[in-house]
N, C-alpha and C. Protein backbone atom coordinates (compact mmCIF):
# COMPACT_ATOMS: atom_id res chain seq x y z
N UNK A 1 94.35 140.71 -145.38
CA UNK A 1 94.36 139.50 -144.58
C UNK A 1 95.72 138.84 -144.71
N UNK A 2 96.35 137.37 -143.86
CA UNK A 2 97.23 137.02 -144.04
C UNK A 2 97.53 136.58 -145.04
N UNK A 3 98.62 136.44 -145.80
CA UNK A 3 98.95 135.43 -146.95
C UNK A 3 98.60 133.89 -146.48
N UNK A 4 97.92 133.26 -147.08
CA UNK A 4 98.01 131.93 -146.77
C UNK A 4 99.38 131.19 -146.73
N UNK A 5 99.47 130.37 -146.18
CA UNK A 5 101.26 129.39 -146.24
C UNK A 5 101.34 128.88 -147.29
N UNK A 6 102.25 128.67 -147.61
CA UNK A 6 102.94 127.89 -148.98
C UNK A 6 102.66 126.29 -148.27
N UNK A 7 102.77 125.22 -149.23
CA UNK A 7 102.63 124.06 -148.96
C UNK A 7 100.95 123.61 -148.92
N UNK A 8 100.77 122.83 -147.91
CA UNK A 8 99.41 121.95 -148.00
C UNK A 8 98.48 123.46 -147.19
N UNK A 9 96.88 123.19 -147.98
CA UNK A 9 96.36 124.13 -147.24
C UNK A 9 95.27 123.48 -146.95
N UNK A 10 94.31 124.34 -146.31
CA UNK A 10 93.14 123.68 -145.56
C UNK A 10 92.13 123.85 -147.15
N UNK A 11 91.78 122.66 -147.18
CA UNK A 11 90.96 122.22 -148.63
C UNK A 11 91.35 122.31 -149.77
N UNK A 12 92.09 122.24 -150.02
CA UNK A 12 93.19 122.43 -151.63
C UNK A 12 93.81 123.33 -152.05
N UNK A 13 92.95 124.06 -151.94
CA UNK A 13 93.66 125.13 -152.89
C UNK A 13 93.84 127.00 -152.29
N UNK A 14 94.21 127.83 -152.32
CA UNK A 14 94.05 128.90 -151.22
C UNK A 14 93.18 129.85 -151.61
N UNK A 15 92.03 129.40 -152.15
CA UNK A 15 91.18 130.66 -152.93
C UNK A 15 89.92 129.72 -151.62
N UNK A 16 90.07 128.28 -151.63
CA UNK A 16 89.11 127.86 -151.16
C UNK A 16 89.82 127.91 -149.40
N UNK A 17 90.75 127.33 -148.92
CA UNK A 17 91.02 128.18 -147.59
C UNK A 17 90.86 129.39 -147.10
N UNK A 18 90.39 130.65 -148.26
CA UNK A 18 90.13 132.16 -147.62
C UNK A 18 88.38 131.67 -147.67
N UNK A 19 87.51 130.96 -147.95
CA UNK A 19 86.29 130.50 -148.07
C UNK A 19 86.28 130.02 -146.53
N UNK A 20 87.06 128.85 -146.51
CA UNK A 20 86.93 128.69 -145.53
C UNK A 20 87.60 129.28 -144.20
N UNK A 21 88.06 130.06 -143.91
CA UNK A 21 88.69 131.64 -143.05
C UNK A 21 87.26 132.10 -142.71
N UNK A 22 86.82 132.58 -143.98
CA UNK A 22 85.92 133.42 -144.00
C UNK A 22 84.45 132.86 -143.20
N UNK A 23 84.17 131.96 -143.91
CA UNK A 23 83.43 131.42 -142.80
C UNK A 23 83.38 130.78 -141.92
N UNK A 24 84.50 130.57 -140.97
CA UNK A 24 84.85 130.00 -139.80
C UNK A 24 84.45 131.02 -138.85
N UNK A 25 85.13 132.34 -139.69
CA UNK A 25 85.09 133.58 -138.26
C UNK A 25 84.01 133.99 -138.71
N UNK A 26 83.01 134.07 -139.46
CA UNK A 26 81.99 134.26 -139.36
C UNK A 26 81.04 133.91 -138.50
N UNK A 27 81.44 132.26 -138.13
CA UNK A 27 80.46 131.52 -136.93
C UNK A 27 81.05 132.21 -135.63
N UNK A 28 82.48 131.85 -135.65
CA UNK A 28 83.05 132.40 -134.42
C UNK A 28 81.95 133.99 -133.96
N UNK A 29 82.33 134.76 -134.98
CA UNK A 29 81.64 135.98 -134.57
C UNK A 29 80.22 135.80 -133.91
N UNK A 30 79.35 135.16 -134.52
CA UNK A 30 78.19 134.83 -134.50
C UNK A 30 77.51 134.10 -133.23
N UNK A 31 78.43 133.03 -133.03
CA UNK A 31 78.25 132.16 -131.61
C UNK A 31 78.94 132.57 -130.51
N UNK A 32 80.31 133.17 -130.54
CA UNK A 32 81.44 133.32 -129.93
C UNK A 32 81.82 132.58 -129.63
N UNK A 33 81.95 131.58 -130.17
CA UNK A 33 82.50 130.21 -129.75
C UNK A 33 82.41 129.26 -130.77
N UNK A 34 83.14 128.46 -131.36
CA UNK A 34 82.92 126.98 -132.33
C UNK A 34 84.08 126.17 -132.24
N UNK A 35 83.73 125.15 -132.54
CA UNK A 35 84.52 123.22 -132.07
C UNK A 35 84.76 123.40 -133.47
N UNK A 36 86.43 122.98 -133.74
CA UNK A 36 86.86 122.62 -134.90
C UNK A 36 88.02 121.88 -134.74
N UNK A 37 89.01 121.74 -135.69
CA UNK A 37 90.24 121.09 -135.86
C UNK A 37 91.35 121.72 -135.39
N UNK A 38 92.39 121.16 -134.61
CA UNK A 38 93.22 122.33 -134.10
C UNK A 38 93.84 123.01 -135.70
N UNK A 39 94.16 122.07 -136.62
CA UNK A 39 94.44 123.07 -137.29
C UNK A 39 94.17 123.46 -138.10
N UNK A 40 92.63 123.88 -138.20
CA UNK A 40 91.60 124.73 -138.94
C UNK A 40 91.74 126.51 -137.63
N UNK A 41 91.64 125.68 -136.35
CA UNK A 41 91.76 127.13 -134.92
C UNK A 41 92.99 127.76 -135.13
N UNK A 42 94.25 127.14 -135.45
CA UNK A 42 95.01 127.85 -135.68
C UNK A 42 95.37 128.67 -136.96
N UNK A 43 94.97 128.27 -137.75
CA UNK A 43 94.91 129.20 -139.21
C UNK A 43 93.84 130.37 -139.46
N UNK A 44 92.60 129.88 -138.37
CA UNK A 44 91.74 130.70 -138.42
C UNK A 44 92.02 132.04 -136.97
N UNK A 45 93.08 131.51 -136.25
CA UNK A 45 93.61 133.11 -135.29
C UNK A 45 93.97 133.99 -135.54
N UNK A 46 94.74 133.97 -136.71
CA UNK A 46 95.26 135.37 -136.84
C UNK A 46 94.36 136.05 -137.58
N UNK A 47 93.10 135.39 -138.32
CA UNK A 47 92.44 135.91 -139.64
C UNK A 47 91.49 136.49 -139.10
N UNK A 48 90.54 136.16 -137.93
CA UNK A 48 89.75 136.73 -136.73
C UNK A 48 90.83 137.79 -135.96
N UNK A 49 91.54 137.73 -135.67
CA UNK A 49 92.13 138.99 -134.76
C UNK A 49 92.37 140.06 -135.95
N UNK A 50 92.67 139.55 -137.22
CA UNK A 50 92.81 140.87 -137.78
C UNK A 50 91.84 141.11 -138.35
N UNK A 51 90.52 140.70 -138.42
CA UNK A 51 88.88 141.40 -137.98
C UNK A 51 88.80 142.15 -137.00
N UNK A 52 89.02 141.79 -136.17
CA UNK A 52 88.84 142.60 -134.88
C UNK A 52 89.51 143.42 -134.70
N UNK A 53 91.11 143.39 -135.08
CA UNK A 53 91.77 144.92 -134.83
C UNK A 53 91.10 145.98 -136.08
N UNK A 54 90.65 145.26 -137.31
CA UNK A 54 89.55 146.74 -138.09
C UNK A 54 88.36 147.11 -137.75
N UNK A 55 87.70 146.07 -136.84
CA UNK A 55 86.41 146.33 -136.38
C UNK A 55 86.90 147.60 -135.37
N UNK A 56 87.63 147.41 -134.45
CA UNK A 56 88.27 148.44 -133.12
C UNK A 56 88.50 149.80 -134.16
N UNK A 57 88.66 149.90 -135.49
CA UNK A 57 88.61 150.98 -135.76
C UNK A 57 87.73 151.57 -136.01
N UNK A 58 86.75 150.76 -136.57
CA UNK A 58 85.55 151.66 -136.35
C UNK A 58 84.63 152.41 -137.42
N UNK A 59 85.65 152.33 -138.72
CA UNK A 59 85.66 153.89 -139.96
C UNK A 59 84.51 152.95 -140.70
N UNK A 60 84.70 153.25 -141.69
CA UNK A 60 83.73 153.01 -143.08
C UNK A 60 84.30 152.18 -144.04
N UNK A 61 85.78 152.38 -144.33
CA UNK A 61 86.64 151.24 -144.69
C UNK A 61 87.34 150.60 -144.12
N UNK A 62 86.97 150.45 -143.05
CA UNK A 62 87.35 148.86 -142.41
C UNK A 62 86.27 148.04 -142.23
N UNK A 63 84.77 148.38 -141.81
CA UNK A 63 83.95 147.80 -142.30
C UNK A 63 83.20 147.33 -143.73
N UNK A 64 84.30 147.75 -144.63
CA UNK A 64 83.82 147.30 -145.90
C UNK A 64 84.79 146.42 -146.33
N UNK A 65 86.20 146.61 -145.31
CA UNK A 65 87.34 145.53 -145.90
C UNK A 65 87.14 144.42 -144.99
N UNK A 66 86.11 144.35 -143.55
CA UNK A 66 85.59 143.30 -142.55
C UNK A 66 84.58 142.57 -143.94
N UNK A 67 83.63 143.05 -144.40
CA UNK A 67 82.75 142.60 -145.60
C UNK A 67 82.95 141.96 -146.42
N UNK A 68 84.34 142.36 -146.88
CA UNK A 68 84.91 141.95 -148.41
C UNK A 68 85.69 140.88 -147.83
N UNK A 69 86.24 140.54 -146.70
CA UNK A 69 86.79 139.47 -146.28
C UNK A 69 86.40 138.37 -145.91
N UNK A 70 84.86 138.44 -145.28
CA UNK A 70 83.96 137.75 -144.88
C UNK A 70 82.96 136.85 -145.99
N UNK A 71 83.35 137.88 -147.18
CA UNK A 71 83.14 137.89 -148.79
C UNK A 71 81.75 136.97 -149.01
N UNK A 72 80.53 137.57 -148.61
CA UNK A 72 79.47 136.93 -148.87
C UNK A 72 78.33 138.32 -148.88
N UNK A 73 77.44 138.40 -149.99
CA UNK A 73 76.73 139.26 -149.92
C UNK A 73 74.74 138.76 -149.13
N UNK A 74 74.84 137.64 -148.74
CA UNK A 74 73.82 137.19 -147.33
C UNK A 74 73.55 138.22 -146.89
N UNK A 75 72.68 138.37 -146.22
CA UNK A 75 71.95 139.26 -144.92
C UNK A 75 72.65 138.47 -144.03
N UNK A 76 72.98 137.26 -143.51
CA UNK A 76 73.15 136.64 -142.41
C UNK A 76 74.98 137.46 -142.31
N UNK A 77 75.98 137.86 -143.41
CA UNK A 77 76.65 137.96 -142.83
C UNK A 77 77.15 139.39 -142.52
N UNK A 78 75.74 140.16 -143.14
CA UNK A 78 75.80 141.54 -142.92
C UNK A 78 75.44 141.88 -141.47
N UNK A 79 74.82 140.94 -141.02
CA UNK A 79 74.57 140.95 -139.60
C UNK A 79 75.70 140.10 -138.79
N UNK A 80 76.22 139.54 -139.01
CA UNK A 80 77.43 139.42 -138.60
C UNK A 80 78.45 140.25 -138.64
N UNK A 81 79.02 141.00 -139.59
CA UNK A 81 79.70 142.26 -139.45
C UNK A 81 79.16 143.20 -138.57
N UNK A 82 77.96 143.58 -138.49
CA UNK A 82 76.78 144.46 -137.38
C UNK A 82 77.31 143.89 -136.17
N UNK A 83 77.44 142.41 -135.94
CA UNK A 83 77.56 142.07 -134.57
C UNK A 83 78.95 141.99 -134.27
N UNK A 84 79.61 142.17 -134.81
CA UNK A 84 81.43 142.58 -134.43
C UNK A 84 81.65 143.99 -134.34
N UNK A 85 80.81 145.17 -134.93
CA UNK A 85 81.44 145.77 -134.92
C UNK A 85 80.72 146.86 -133.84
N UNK A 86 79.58 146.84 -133.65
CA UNK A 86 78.53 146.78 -132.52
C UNK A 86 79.06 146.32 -131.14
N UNK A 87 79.36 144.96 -130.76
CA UNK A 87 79.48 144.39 -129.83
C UNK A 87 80.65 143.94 -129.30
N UNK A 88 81.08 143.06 -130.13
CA UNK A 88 82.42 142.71 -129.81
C UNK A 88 83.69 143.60 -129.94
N UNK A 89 83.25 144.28 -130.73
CA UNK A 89 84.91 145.33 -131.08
C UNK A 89 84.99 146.45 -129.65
N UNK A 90 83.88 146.62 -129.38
CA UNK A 90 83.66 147.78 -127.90
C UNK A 90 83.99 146.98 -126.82
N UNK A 91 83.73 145.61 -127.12
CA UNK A 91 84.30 144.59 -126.07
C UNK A 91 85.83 144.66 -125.85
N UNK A 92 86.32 144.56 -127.17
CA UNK A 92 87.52 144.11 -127.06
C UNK A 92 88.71 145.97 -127.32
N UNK A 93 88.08 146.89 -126.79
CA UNK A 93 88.39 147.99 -127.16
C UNK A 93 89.83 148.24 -126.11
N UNK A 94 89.79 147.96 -125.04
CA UNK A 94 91.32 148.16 -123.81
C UNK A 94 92.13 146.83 -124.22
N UNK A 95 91.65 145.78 -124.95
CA UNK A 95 92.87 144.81 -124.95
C UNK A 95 93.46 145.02 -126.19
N UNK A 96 94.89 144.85 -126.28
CA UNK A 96 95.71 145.58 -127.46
C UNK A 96 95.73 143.99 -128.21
N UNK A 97 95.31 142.65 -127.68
CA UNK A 97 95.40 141.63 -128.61
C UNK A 97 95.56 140.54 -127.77
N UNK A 98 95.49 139.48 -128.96
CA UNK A 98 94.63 138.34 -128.00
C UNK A 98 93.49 138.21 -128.10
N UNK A 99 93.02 138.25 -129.02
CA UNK A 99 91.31 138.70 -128.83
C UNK A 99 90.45 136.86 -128.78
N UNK A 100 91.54 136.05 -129.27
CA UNK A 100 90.52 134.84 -129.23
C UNK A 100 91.61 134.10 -128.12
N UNK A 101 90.90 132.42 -128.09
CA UNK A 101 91.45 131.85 -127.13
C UNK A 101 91.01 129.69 -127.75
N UNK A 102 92.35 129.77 -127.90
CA UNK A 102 92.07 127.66 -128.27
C UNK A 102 92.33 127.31 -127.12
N UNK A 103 91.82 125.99 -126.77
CA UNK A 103 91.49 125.02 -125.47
C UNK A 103 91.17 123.33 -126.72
N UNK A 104 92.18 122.68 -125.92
CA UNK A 104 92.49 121.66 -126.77
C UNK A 104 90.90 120.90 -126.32
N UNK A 105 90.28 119.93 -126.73
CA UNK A 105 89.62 119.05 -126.03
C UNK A 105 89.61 117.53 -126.50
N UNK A 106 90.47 117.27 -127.12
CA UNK A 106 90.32 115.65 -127.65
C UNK A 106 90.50 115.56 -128.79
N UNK A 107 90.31 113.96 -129.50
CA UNK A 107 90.10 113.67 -130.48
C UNK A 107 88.61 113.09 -130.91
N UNK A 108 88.20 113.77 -132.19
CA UNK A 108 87.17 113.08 -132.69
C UNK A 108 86.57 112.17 -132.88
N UNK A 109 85.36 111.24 -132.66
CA UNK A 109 85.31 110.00 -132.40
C UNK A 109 85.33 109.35 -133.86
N UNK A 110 84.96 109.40 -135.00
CA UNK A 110 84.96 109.11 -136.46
C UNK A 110 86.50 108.81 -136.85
N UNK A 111 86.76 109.85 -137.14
CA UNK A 111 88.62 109.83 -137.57
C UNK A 111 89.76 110.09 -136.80
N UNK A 112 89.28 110.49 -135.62
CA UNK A 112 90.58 110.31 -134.78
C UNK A 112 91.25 111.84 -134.88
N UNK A 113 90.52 112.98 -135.30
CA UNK A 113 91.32 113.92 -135.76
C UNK A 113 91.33 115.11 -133.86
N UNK A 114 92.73 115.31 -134.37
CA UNK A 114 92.45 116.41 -132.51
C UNK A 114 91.65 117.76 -132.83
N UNK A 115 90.65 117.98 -131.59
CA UNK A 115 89.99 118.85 -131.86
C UNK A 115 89.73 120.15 -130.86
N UNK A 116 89.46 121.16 -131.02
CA UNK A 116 89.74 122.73 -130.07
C UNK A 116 88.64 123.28 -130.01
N UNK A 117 88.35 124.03 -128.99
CA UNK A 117 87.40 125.20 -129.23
C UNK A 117 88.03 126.27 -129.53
N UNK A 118 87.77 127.18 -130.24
CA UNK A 118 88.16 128.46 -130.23
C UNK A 118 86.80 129.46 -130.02
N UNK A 119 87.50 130.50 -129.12
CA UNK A 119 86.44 131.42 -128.40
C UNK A 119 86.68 132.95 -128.44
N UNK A 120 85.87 133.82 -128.30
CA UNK A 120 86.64 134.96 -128.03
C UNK A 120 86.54 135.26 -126.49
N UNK A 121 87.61 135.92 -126.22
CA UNK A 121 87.81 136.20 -125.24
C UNK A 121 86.73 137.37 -124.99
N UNK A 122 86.22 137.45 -124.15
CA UNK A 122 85.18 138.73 -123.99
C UNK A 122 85.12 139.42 -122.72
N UNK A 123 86.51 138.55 -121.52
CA UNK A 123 86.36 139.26 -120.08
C UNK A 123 87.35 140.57 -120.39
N UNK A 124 86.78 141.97 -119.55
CA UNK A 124 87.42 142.82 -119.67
C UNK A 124 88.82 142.62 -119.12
N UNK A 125 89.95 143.24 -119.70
CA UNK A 125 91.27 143.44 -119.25
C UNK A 125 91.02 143.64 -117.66
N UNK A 126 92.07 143.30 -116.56
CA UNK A 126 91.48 143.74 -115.59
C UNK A 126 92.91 144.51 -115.54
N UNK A 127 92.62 145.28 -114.76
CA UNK A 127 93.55 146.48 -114.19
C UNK A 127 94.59 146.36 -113.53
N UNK A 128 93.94 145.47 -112.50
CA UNK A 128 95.34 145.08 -111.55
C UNK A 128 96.32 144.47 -112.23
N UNK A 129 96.52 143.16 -113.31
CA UNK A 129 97.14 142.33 -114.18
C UNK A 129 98.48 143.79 -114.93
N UNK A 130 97.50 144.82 -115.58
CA UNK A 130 98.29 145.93 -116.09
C UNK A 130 99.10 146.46 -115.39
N UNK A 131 98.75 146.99 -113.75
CA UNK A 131 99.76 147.69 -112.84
C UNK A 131 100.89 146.66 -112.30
N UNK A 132 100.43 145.37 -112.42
CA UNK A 132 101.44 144.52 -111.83
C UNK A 132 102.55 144.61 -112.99
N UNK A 133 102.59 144.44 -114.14
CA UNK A 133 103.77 144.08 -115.13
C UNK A 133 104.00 145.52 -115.13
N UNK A 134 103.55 146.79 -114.93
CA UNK A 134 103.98 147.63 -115.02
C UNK A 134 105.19 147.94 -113.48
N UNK A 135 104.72 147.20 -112.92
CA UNK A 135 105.04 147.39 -111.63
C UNK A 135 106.96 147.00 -111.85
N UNK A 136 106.48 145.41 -112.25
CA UNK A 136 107.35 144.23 -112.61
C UNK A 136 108.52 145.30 -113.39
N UNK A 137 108.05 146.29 -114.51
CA UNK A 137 109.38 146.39 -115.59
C UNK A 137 109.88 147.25 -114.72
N UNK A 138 109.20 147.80 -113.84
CA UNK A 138 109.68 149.10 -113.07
C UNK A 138 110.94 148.81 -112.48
N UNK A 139 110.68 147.55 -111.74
CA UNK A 139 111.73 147.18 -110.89
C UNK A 139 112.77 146.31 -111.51
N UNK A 140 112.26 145.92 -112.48
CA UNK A 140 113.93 145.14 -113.60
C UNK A 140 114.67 146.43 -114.40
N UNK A 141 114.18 147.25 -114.61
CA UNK A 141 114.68 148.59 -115.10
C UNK A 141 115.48 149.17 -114.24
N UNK A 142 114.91 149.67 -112.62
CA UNK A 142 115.80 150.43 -111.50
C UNK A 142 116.42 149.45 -111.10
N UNK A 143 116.80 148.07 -110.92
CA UNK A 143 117.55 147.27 -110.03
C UNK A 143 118.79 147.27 -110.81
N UNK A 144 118.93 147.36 -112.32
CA UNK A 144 120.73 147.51 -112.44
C UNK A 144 121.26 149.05 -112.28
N UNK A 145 119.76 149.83 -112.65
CA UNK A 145 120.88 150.79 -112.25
C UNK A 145 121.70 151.38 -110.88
N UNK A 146 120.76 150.75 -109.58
CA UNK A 146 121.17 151.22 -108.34
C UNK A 146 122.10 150.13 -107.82
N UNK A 147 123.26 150.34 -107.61
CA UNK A 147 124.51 149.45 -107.24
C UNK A 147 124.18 149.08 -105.70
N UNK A 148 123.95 147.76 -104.72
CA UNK A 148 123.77 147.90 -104.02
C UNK A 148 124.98 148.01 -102.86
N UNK A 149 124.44 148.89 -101.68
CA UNK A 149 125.97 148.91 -101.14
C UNK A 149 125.76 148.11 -99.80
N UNK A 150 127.26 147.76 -100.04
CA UNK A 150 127.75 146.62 -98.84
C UNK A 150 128.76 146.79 -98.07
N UNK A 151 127.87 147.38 -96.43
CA UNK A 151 129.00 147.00 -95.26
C UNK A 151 129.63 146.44 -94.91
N UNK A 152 131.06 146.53 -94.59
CA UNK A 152 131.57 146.04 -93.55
C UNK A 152 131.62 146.12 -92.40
N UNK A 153 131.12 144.79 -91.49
CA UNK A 153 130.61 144.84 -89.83
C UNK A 153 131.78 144.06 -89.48
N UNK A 154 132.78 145.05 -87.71
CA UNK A 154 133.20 143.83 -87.50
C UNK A 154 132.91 142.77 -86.61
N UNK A 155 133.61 142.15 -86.77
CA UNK A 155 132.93 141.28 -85.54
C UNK A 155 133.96 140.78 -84.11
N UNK A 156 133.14 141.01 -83.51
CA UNK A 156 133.81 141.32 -81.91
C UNK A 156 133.17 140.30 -81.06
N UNK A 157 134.25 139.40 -80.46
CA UNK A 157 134.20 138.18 -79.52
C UNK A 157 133.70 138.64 -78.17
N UNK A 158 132.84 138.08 -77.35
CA UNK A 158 132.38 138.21 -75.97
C UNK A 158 132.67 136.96 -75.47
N UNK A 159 132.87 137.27 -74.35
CA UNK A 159 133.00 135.59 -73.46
C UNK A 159 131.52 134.92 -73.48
N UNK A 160 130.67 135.56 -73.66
CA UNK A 160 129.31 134.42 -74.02
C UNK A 160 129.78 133.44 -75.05
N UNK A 161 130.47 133.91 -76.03
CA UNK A 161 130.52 133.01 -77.09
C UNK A 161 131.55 131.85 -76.68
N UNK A 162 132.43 132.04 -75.61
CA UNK A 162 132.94 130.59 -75.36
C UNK A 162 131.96 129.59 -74.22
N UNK A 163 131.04 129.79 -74.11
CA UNK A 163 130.12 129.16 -72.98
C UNK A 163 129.37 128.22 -74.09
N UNK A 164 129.36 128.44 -75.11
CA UNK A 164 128.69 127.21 -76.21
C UNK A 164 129.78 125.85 -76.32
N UNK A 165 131.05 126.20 -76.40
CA UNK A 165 131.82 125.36 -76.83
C UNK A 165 132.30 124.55 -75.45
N UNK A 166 131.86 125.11 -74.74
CA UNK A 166 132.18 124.33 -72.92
C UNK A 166 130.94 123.05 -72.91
N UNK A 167 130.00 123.74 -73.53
CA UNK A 167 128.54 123.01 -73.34
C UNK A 167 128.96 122.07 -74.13
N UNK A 168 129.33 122.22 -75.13
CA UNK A 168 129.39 120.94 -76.80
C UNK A 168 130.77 119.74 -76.06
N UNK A 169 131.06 120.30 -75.07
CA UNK A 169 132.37 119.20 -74.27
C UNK A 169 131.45 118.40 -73.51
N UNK A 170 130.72 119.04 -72.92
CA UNK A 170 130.00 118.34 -71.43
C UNK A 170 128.90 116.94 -71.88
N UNK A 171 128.48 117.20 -72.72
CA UNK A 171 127.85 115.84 -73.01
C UNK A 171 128.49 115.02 -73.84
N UNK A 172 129.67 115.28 -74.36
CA UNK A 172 130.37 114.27 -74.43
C UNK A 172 131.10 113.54 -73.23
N UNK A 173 131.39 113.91 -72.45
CA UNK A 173 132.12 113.18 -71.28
C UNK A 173 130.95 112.24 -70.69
N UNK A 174 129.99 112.81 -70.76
CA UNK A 174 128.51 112.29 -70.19
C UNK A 174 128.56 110.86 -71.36
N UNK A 175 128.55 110.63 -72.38
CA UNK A 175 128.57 109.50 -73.04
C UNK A 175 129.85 108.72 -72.80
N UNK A 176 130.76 109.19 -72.37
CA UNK A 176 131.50 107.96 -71.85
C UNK A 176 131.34 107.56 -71.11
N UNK A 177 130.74 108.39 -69.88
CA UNK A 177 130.67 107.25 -68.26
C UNK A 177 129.33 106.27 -68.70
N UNK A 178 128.49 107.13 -69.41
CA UNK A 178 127.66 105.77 -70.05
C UNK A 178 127.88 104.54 -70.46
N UNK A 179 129.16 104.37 -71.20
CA UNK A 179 129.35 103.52 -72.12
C UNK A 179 130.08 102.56 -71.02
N UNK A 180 131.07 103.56 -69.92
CA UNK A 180 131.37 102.57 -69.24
C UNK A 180 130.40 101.82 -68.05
N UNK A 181 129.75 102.66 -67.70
CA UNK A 181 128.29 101.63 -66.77
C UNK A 181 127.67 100.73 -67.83
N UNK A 182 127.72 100.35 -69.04
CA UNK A 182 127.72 99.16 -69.96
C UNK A 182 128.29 98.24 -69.98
C-alpha cells in the first residue's frame, strides 16, 4: 500500500490512518459509494485503486494482500473482498485507471468541514472516447512530419477589376450634389 505522508495524518498516528484506509474502502467497496471529508477521499484514492489494480489480477496473492490490507478477520469483510473481486474488478477490467471518482458537495452543517462523495466509477470505458485520442496522437505525430507545401499563384488583372473602383467614385459625387441641394 502507499506510504502514508509525513506530517499531520488522518487520526494521529499512521498505524491508525491505515485503520482508517482500510475501512473507508471497505464501505466504498461495499456501497460503491460513501460521503466523507475531502480529505479523508483524497487519501483514501490511491489506497482503493491500488485494491483494485490487485483485485484485476485476480491470483491467490493478491487476494490475500486485498485481505491483509483491509486487515480485519470479520465475515463482513471477507465478503467484501468476495465483492471486489467478483464484481467490481471484472467491472473495472478495460479501464487501465481511474477506478474511483470525488464530486465536491459542500460543507457540513455541525463543523463547517468540506465534504465529497467518493464513488467508483462502474460505466464501461466506451470505445469511441479510445479511437478518438487515438485518432488525436495520430495526427499530432504525422503533422510535423509532413512539411506542408505552398504555391505560388500569380495574379493577373482583368478589366472587371477596375469597374469596382469606378463604382466606389460614383456615390461619392452623389453626396455632394446632396449636400449642395441642402
Amino acid at each position: 500500500m502507499p506510504t502514508p505522508t509525513k506530517g499531520k495524518r488522518l487520526g494521529g498516528g499512521a498505524s491508525h490512518e491505515r485503520l482508517i484506509l482500510a475501512n473507508l474502502s471497505a464501505q466504498l467497496f461495499e456501497h460503491k459509494s460513501i460521503t466523507t471529508t475531502v480529505t479523508k477521499a483524497k487519501r483514501l484514492r490511491p489506497y482503493a485503486e491500488r485494491l483494485i489494480t490487485f483485485a484485476k489480477r485476480g491470483d491467490l496473492s493478491s487476494r490475500r494482500r486485498v485481505q491483509a490490507a483491509i486487515a480485519s478477520r470479520s465475515r463482513t469483510n471477507k465478503s467484501v473482498v468476495h465483492e471486489l473481486f467478483a464484481n467490481i474488478a471484472p467491472a473495472m477490467a478495460e479501464r487501465e485507471g481511474g477506478y474511483t471518482r470525488i464530486t465536491k458537495i459542500g460543507n457540513r452543517k455541525g463543523d463547517n468541514a468540506p465534504m465529497a462523495v467518493i464513488e467508483l466509477v462502474l460505466e464501461p470505458v466506451s470505445p469511441k472516447q479510445a479511437v478518438v485520442k487515438e485518432a488525436e496522437k495520430a495526427t499530432t505525430t504525422s503533422a510535423p512530419a509532413e512539411a506542408p507545401v505552398v504555391e505560388e499563384t500569380e495574379v493577373v488583372e482583368t478589366p472587371a477589376a477596375d469597374a469596382p473602383a469606378e463604382a466606389a467614385e460614383a456615390p461619392a459625387e452623389e453626396t455632394d450634389e446632396k449636400k449642395d441641394q441642402a
